[in-house]
C-alpha atoms as a PDB file:
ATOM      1  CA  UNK A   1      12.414  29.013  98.231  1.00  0.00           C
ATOM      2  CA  UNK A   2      14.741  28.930  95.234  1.00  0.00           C
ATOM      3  CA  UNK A   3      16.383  25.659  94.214  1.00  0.00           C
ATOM      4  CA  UNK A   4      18.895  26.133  91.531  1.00  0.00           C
ATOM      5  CA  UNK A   5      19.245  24.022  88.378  1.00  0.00           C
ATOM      6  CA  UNK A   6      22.196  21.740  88.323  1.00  0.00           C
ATOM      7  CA  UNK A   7      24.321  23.192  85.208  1.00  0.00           C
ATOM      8  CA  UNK A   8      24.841  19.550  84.186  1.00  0.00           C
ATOM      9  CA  UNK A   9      20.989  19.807  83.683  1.00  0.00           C
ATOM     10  CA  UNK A  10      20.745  22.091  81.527  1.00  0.00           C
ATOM     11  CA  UNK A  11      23.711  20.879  79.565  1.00  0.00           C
ATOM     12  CA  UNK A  12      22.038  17.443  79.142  1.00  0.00           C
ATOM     13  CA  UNK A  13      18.649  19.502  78.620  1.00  0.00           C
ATOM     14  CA  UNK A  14      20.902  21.008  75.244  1.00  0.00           C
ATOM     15  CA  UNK A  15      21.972  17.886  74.026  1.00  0.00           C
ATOM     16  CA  UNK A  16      18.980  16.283  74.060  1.00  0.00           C
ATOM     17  CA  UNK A  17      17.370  19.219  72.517  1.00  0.00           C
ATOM     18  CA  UNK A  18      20.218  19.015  69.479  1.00  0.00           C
ATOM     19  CA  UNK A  19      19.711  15.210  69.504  1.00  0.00           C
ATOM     20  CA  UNK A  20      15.619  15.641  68.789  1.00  0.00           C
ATOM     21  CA  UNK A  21      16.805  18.416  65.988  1.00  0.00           C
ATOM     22  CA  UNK A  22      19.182  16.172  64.264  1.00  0.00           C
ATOM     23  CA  UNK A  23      16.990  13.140  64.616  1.00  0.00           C
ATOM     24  CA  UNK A  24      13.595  14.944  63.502  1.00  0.00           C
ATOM     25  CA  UNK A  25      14.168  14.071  59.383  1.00  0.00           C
ATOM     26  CA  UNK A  26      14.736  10.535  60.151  1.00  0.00           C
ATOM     27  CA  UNK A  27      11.742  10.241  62.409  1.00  0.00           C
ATOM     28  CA  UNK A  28       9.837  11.873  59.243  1.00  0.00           C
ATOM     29  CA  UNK A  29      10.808   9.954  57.270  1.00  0.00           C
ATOM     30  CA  UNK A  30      11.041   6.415  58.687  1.00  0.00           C
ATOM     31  CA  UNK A  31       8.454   6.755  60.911  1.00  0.00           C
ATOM     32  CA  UNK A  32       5.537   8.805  59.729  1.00  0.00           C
ATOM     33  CA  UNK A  33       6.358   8.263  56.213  1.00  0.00           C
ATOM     34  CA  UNK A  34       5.478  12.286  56.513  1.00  0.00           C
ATOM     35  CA  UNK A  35       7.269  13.269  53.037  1.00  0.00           C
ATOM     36  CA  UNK A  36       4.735  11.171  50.737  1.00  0.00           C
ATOM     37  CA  UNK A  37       2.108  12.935  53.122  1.00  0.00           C
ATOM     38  CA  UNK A  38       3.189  16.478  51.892  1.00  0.00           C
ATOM     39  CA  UNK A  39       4.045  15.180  48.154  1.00  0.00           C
ATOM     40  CA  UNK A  40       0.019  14.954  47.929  1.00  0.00           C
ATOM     41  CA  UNK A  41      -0.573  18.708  49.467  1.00  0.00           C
ATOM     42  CA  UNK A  42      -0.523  21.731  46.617  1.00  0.00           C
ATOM     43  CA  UNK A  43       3.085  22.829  45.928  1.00  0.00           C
ATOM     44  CA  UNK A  44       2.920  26.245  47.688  1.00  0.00           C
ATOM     45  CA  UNK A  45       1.522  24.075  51.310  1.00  0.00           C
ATOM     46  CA  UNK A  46       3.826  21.712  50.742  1.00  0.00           C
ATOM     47  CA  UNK A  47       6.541  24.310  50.867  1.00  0.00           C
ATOM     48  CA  UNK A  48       4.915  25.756  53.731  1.00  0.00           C
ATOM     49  CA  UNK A  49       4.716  22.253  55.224  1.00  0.00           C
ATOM     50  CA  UNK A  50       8.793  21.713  54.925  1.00  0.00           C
ATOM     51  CA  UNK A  51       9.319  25.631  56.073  1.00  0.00           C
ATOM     52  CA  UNK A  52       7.939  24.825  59.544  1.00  0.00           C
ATOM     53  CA  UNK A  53       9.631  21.445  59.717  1.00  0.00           C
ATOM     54  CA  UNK A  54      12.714  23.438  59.201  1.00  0.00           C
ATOM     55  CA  UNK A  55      11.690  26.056  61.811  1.00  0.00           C
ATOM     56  CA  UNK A  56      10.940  23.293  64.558  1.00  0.00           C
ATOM     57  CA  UNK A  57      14.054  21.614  63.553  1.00  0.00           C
ATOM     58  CA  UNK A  58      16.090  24.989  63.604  1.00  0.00           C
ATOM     59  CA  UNK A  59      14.229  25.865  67.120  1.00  0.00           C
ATOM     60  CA  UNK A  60      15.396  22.663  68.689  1.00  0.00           C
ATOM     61  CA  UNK A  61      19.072  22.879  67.669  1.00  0.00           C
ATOM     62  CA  UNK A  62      19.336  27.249  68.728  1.00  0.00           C
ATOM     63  CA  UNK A  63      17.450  25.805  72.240  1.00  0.00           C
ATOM     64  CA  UNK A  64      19.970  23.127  72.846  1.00  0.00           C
ATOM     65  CA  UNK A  65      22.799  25.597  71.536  1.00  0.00           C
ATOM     66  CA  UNK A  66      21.964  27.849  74.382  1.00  0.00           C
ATOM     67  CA  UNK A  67      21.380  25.597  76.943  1.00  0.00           C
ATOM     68  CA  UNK A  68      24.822  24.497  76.544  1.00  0.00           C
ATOM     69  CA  UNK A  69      26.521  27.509  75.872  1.00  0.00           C
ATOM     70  CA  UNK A  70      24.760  30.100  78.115  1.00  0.00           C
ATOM     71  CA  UNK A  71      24.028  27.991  80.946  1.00  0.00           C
ATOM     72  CA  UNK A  72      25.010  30.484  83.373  1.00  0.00           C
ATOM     73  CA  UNK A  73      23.199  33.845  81.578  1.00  0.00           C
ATOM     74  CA  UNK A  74      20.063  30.921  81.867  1.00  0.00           C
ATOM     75  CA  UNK A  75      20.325  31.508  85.730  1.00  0.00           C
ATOM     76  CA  UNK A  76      20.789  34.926  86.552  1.00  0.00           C
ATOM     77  CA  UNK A  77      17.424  36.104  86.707  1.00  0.00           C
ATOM     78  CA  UNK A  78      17.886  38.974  84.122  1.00  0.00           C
ATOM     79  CA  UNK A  79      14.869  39.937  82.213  1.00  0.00           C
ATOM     80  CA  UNK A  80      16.431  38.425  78.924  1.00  0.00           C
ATOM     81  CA  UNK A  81      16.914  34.931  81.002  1.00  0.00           C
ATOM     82  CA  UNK A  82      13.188  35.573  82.235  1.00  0.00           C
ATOM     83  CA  UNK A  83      12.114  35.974  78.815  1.00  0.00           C
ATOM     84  CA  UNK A  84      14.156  32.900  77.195  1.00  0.00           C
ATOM     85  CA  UNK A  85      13.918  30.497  79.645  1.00  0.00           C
ATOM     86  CA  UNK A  86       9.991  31.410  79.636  1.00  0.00           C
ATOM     87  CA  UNK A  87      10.299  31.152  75.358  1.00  0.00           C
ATOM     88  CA  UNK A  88      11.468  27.999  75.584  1.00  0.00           C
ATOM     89  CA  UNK A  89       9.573  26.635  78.775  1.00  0.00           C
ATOM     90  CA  UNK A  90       6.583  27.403  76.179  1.00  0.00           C
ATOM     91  CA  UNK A  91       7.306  25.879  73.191  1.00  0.00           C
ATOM     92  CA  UNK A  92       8.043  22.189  75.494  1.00  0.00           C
ATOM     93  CA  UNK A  93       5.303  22.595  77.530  1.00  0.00           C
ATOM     94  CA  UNK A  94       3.015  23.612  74.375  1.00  0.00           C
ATOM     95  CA  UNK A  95       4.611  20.088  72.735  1.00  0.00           C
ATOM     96  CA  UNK A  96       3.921  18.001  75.942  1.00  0.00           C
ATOM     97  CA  UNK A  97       0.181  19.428  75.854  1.00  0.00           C
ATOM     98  CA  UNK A  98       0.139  18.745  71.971  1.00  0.00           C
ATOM     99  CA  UNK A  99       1.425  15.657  72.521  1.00  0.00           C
ATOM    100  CA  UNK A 100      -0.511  13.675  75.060  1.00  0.00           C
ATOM    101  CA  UNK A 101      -3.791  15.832  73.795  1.00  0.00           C
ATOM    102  CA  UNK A 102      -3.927  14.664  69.751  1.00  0.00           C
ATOM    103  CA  UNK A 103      -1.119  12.094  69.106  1.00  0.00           C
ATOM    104  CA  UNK A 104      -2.596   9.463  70.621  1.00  0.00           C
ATOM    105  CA  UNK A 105      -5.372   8.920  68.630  1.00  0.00           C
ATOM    106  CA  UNK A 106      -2.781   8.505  66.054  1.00  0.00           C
ATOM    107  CA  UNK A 107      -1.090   5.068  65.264  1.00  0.00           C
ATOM    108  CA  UNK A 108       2.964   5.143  64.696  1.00  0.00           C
ATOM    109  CA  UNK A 109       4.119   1.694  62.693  1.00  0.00           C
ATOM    110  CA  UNK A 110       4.317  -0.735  65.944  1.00  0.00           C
ATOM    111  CA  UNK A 111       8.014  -1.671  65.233  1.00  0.00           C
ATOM    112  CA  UNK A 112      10.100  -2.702  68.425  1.00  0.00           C
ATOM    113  CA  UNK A 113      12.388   0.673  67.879  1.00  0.00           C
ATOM    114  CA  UNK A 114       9.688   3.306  67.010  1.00  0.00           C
ATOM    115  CA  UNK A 115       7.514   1.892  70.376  1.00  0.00           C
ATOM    116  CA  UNK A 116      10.766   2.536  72.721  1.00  0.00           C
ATOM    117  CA  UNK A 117      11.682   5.801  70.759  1.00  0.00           C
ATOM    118  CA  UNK A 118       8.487   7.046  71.108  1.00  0.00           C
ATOM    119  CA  UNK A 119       8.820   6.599  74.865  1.00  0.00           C
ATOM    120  CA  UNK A 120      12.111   7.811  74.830  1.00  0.00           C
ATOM    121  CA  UNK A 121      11.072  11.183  72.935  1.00  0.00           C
ATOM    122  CA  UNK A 122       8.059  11.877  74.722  1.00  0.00           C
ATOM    123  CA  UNK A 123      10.910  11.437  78.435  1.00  0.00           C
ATOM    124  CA  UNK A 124      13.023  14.186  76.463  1.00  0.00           C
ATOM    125  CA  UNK A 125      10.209  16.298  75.837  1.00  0.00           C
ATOM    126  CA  UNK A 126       9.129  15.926  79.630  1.00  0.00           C
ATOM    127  CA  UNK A 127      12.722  16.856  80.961  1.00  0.00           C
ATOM    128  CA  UNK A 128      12.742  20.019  78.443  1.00  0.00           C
ATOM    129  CA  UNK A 129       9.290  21.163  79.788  1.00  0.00           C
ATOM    130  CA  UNK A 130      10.320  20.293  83.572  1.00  0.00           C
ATOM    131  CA  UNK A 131      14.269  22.354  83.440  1.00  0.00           C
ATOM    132  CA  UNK A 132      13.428  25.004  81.345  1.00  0.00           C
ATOM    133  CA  UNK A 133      10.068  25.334  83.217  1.00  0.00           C
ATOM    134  CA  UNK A 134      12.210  25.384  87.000  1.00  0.00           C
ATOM    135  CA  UNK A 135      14.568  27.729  85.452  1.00  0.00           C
ATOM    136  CA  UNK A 136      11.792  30.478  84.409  1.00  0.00           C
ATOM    137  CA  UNK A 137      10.238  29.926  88.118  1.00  0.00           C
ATOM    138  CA  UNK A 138      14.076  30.709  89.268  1.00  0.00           C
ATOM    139  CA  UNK A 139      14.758  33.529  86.939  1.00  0.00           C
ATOM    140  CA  UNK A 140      10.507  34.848  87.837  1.00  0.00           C
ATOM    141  CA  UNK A 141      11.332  34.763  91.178  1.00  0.00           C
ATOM    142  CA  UNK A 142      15.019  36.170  91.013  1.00  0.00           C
ATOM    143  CA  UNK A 143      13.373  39.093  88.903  1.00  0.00           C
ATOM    144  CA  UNK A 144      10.808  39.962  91.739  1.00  0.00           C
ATOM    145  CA  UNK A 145      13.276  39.724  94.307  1.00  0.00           C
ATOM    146  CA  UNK A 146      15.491  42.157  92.609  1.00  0.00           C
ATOM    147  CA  UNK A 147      12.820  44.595  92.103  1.00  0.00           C
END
């Protein structure tokens, strides 16, 4: 049985995914003090280092771009809205994994703000895994229907 996604969803799904791209240097910065980090790597990793902070960063912002903008192609169980929604289903899920399998043996500074955005964060990245994960069971299931 096929239960749509509420478009308002997914919408809220692509702001919050533009909202953890635009808020990713702070949280570098401020919180994980990450750019003294990478000052000590050698200058080609360092570079490499910033590259794929500007790739995750780039990701999030494109993922919440589509979301809000294509929130209808999301649903119509074509094989390029199989394939996306099952991209981007992926990369949360693969955070979400990542996330409650290595961070917490890490410490982040115990200031009030960090603690609740870390909660807060780690809620967004739950909601991306959960919509964009629905929508690829819709779209899987619209595409084996079809054929």
């Amino acid at each position: 049985m096929k239960i749509d996604v509420p478009d308002w969803l997914i919408i809220l799904g692509g702001i919050g995914q533009i909202f953890t791209a635009l808020i990713y240097p702070y949280i570098r910065h401020n919180v994980f003090d990450w750019y003294n980090d990478v000052k000590q790597l050698k200058p080609l990793n360092q570079e490499i280092a910033k590259t794929y902070g500007r790739y995750i960063q780039g990701l999030n912002f494109s993922f919440g771009l589509i979301a809000i903008l294509l929130t209808a192609d999301l649903q119509n169980g074509s094989r390029l809205a199989l394939a996306m929604t099952g991209l981007i289903a992926a990369y949360w899920i693969g955070k979400v994994a990542t996330q409650i399998a290595y961070y917490p043996m890490y410490q982040i500074p115990q200031k009030t703000l960090f603690k609740i955005g870390s909660y807060f964060m780690n809620v967004l990245f739950v909601l991306f895994a959960s919509v964009f994960g629905w929508l690829f069971i819709n779209n899987l299931t619209q595409h084996i229907t079809l054929q």
